[in-house]
N, C-alpha and C. Protein backbone atom coordinates (compact mmCIF):
# COMPACT_ATOMS: atom_id res chain seq x y z
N UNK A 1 35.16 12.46 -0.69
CA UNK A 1 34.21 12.77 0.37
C UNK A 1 33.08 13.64 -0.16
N UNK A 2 33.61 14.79 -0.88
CA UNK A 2 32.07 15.67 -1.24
C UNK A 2 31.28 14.30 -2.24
N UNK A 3 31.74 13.68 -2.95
CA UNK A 3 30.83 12.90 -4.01
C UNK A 3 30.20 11.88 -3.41
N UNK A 4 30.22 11.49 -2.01
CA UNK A 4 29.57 10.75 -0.88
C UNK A 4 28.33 11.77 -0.27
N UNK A 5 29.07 13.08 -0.18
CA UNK A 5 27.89 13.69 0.39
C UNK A 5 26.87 14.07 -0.60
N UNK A 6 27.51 14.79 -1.79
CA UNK A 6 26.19 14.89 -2.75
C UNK A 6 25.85 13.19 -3.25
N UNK A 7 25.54 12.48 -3.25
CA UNK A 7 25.09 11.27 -3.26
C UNK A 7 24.24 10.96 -2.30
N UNK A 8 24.37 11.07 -0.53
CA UNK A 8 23.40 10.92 0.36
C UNK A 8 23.20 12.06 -0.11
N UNK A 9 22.84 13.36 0.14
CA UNK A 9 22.00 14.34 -0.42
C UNK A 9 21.06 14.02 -0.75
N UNK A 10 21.10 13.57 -2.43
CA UNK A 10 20.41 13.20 -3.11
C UNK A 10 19.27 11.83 -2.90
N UNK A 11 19.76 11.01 -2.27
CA UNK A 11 19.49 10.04 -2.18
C UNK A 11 18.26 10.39 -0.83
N UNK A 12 18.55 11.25 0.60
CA UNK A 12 17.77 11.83 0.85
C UNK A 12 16.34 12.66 0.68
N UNK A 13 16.86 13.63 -0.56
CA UNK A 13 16.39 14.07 -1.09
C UNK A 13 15.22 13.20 -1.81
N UNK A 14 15.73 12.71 -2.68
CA UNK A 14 14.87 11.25 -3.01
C UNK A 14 13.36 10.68 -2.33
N UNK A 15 14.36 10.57 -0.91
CA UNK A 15 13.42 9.36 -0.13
C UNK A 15 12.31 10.72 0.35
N UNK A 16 12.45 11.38 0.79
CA UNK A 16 11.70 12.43 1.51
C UNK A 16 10.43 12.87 0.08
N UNK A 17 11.05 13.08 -0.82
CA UNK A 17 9.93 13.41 -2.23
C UNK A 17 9.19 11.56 -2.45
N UNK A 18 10.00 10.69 -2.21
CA UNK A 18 8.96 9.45 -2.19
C UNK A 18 7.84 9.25 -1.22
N UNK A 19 8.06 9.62 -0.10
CA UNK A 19 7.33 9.68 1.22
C UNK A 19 6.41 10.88 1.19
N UNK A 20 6.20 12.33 1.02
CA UNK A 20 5.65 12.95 0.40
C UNK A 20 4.65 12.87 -0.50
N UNK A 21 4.88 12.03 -1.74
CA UNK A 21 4.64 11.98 -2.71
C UNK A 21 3.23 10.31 -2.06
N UNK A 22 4.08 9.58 -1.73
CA UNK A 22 3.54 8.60 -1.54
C UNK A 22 2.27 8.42 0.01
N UNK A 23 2.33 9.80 0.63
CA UNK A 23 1.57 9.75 1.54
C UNK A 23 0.21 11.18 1.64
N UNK A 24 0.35 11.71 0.49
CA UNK A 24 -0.58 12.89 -0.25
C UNK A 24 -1.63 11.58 -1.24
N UNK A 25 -0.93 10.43 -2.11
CA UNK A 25 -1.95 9.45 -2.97
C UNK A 25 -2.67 8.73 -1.65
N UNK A 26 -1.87 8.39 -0.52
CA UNK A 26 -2.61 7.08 0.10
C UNK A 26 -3.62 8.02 0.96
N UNK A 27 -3.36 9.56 1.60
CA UNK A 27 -4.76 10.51 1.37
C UNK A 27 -5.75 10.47 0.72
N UNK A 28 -5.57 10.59 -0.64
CA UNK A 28 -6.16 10.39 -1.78
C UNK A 28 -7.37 9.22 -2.00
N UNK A 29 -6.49 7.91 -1.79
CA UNK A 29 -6.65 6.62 -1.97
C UNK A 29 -8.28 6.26 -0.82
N UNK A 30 -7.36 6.80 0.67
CA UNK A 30 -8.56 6.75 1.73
C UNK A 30 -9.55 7.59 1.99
N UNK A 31 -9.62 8.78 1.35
CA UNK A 31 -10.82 9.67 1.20
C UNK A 31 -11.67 9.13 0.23
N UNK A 32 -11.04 8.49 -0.71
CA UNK A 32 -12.08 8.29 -1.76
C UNK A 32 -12.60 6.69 -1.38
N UNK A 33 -11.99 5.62 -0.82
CA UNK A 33 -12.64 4.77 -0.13
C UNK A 33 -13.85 5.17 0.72
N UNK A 34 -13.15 5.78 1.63
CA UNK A 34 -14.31 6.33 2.53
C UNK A 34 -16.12 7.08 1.75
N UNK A 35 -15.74 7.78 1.04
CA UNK A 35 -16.69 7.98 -0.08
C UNK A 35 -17.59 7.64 -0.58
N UNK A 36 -16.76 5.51 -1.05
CA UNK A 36 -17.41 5.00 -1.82
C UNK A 36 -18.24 4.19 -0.42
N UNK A 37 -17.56 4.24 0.40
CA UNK A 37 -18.25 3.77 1.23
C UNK A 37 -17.44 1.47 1.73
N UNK A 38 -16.38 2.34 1.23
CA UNK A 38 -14.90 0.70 1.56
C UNK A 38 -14.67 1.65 3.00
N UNK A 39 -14.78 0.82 4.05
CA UNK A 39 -14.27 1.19 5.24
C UNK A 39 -12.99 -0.01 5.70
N UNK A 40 -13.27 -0.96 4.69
CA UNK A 40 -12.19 -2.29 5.70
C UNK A 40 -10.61 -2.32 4.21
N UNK A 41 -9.99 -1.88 4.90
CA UNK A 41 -9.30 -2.15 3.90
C UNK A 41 -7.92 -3.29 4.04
N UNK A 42 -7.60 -3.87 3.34
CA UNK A 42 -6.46 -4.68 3.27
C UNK A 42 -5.23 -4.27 2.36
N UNK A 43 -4.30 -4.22 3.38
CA UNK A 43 -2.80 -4.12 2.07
C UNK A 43 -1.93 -5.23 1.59
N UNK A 44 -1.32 -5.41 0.51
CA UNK A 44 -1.12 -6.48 -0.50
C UNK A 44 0.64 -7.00 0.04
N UNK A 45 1.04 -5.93 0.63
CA UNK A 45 2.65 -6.78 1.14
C UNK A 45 2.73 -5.62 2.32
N UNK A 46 3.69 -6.37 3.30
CA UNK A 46 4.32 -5.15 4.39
C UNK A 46 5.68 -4.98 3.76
N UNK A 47 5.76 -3.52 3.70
CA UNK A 47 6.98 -2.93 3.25
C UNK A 47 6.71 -1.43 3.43
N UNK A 48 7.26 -0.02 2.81
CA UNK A 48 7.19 1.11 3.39
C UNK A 48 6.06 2.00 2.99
N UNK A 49 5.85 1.21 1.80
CA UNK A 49 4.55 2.04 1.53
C UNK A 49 3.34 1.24 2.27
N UNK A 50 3.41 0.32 2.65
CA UNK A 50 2.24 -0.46 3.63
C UNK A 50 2.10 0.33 4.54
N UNK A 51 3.33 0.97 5.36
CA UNK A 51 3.46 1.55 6.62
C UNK A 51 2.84 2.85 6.29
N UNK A 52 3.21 3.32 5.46
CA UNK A 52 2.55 4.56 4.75
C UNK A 52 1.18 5.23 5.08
N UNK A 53 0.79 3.61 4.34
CA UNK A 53 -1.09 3.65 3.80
C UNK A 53 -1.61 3.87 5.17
N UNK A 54 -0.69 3.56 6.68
CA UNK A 54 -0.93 2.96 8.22
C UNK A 54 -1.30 4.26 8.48
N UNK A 55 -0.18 4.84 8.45
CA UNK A 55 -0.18 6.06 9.14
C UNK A 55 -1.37 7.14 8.27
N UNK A 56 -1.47 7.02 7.22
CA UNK A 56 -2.49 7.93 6.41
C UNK A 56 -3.73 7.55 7.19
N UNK A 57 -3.78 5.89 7.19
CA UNK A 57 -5.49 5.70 8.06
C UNK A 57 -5.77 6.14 8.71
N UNK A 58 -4.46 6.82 10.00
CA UNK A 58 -5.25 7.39 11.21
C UNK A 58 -5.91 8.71 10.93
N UNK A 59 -5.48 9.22 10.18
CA UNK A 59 -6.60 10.58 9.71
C UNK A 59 -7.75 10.21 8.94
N UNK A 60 -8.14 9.10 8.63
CA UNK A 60 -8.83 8.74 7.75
C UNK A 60 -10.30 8.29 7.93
N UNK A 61 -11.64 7.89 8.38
CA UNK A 61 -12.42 6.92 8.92
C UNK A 61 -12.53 5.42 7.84
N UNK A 62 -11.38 4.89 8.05
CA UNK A 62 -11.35 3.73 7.26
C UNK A 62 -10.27 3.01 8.59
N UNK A 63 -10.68 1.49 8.45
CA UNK A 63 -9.54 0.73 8.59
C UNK A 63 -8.59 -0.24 7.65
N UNK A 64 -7.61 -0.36 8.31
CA UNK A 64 -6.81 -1.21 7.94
C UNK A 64 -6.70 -2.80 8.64
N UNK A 65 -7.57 -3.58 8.26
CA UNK A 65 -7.97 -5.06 8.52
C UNK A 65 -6.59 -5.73 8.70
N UNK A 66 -5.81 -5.73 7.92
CA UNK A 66 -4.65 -6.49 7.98
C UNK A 66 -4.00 -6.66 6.63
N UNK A 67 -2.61 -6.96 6.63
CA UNK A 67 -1.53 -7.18 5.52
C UNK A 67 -1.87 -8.36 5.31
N UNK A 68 -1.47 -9.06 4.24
CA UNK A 68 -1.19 -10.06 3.73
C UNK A 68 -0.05 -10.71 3.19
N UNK A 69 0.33 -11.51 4.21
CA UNK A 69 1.82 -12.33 3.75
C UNK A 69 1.93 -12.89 5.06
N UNK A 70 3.20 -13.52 5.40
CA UNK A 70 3.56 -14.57 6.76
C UNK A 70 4.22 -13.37 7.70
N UNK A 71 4.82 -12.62 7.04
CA UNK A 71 5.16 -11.73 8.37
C UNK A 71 4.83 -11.52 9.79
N UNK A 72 5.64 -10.56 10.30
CA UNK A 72 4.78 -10.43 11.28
C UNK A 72 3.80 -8.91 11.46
N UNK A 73 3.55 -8.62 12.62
CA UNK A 73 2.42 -7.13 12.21
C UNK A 73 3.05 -5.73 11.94
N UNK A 74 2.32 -5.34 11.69
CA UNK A 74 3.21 -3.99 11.19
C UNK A 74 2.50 -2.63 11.90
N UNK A 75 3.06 -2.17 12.76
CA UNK A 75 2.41 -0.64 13.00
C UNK A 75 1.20 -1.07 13.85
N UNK A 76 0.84 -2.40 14.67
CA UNK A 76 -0.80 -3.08 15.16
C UNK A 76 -1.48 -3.63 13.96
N UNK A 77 -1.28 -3.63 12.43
CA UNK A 77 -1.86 -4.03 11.69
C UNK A 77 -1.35 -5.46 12.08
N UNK A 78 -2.33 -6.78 12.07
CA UNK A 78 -2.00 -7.76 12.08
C UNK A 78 -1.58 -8.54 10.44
N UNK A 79 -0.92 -9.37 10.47
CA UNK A 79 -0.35 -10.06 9.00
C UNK A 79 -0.98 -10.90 8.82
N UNK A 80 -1.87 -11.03 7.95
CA UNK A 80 -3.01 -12.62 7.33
C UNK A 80 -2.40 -13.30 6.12
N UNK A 81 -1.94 -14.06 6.42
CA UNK A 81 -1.25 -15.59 5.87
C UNK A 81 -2.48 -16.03 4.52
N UNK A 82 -3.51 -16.31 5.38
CA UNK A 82 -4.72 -16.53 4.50
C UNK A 82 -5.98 -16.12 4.18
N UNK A 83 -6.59 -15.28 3.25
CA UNK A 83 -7.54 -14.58 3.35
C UNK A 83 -8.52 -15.30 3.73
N UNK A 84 -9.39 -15.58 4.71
CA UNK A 84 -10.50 -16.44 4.23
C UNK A 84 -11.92 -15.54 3.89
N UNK A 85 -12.97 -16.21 4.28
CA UNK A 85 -14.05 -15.91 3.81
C UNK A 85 -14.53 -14.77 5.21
N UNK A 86 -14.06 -15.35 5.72
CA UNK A 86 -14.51 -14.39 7.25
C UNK A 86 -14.15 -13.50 7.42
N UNK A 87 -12.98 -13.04 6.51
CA UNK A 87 -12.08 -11.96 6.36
C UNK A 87 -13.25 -10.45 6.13
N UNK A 88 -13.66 -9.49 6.39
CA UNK A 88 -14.34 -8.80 5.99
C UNK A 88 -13.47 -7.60 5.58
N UNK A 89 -13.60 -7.50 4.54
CA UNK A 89 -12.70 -6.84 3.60
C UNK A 89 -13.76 -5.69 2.52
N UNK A 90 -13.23 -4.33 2.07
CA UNK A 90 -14.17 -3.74 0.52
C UNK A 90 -12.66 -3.90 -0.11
N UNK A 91 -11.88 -3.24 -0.23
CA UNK A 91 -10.35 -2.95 -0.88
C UNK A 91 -9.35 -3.68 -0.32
N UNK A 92 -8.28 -3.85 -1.57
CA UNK A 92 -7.52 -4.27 -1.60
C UNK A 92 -6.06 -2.94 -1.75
N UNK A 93 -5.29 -2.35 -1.56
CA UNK A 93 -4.26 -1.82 -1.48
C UNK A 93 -2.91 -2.12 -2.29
N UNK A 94 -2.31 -2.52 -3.11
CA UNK A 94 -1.56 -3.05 -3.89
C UNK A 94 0.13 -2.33 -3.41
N UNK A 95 0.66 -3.01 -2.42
CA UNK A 95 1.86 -2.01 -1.58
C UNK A 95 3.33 -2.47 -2.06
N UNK A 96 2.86 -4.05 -3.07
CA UNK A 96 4.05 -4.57 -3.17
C UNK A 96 4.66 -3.59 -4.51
N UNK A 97 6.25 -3.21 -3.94
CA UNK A 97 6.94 -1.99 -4.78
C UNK A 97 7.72 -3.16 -5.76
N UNK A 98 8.36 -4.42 -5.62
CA UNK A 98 9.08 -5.30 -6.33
C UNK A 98 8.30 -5.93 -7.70
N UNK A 99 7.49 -6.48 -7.13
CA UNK A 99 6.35 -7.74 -8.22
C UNK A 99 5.18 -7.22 -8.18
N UNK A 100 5.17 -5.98 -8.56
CA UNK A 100 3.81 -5.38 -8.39
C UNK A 100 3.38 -5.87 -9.64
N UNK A 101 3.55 -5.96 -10.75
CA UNK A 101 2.31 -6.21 -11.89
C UNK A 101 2.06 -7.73 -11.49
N UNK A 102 2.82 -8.69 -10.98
CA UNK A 102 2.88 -10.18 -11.05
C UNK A 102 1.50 -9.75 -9.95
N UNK A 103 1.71 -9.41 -8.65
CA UNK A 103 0.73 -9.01 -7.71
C UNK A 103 -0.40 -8.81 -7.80
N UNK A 104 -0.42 -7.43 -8.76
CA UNK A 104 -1.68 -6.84 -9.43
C UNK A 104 -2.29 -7.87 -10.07
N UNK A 105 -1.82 -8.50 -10.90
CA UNK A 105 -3.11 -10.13 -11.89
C UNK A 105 -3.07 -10.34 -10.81
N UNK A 106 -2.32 -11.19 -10.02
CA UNK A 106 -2.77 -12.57 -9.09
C UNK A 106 -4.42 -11.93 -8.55
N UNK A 107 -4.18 -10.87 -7.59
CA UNK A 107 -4.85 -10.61 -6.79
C UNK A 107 -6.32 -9.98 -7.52
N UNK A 108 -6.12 -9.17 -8.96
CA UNK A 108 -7.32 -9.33 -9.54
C UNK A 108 -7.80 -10.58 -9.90
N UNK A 109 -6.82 -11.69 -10.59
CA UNK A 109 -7.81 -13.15 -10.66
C UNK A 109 -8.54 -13.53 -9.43
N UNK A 110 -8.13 -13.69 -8.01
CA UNK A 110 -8.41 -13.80 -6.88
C UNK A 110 -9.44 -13.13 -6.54
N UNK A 111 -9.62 -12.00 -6.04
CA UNK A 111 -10.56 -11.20 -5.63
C UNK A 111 -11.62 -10.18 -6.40
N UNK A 112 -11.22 -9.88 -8.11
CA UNK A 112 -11.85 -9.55 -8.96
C UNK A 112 -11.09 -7.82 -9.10
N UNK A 113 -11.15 -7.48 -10.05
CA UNK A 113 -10.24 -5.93 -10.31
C UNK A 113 -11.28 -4.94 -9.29
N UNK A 114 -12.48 -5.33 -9.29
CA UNK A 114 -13.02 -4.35 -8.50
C UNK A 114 -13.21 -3.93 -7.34
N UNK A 115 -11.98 -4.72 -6.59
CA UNK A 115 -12.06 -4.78 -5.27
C UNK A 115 -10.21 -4.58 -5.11
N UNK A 116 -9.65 -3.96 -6.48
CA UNK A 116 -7.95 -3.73 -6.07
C UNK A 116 -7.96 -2.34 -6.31
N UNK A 117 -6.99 -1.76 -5.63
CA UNK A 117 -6.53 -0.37 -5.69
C UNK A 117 -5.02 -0.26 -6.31
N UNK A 118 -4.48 0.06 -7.01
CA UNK A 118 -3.28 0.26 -7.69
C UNK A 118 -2.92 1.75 -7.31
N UNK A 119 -2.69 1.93 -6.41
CA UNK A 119 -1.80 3.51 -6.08
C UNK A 119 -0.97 4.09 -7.68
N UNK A 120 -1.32 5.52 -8.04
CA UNK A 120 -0.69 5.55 -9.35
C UNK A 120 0.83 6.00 -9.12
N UNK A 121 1.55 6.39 -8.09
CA UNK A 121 3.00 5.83 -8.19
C UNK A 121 3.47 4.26 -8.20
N UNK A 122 2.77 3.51 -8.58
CA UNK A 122 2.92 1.99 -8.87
C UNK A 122 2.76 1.61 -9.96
N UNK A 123 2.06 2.42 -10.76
CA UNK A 123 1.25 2.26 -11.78
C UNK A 123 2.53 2.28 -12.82
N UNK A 124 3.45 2.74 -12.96
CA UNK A 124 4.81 2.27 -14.11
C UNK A 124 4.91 1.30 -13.67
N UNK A 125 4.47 0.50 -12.63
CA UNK A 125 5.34 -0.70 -12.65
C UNK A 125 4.80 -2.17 -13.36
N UNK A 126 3.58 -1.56 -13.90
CA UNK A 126 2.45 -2.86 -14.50
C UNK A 126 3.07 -2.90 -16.30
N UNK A 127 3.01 -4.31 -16.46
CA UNK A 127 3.45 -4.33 -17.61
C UNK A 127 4.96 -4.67 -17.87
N UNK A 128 5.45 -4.53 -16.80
CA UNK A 128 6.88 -5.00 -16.73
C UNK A 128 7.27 -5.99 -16.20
């Protein structure tokens, strides 16, 4: 029993320094959009750091246009299946935590590197 509890502990512990950690960059991420003057932004998968980037926007003067994938919406963000041209978009958000480097090319061949954001707690994950 104690080696269950120090295990959730930890594992707590963990998630709370990920969430922390991961919602001080997507601060980061949307001040400096805002800056450059990216107000529409798009995120690259729904998962927890998508939800993340959500909740950071509302302090932010930026939006969040919509996810990308078949899902369904996340937080009022609606889920876009297909980007099109009508899509009005500056940034891209890079949220997928699994296939992030596979992600990262696709979506720079696609949309050009200068329009992706790589959050740098993601950033070990390129190259692998």
């Amino acid at each position: 029993f104690a080696e269950k509890a120090r295990l959730a502990r930890e594992y707590l512990s963990y998630s709370l320094q990920f969430y922390k950690n991961a919602r001080e960059e997507c601060d980061k991420i949307l001040t400096n959009c805002h800056k450059e003057g990216s107000k529409n932004i798009l995120l690259s998968d729904k998962n927890e750091l998508a939800e993340i980037v959500i909740l950071s926007s509302l302090n932010a003067p930026v939006s969040i246009v919509g996810i990308m994938g078949k899902e369904s919406a996340c937080l009022g963000v609606p889920a876009i299946e297909k980007v099109s041209n009508s899509l009005k978009f500056d940034k891209i958000i890079i949220t997928d935590m699994l296939s992030t480097d596979k992600r990262f090319k696709y979506l720079c061949k696609i949309h050009g590197a200068q329009k992706i954001i790589l959050p740098n707690i993601l950033k070990n994950k390129i190259g692998k």
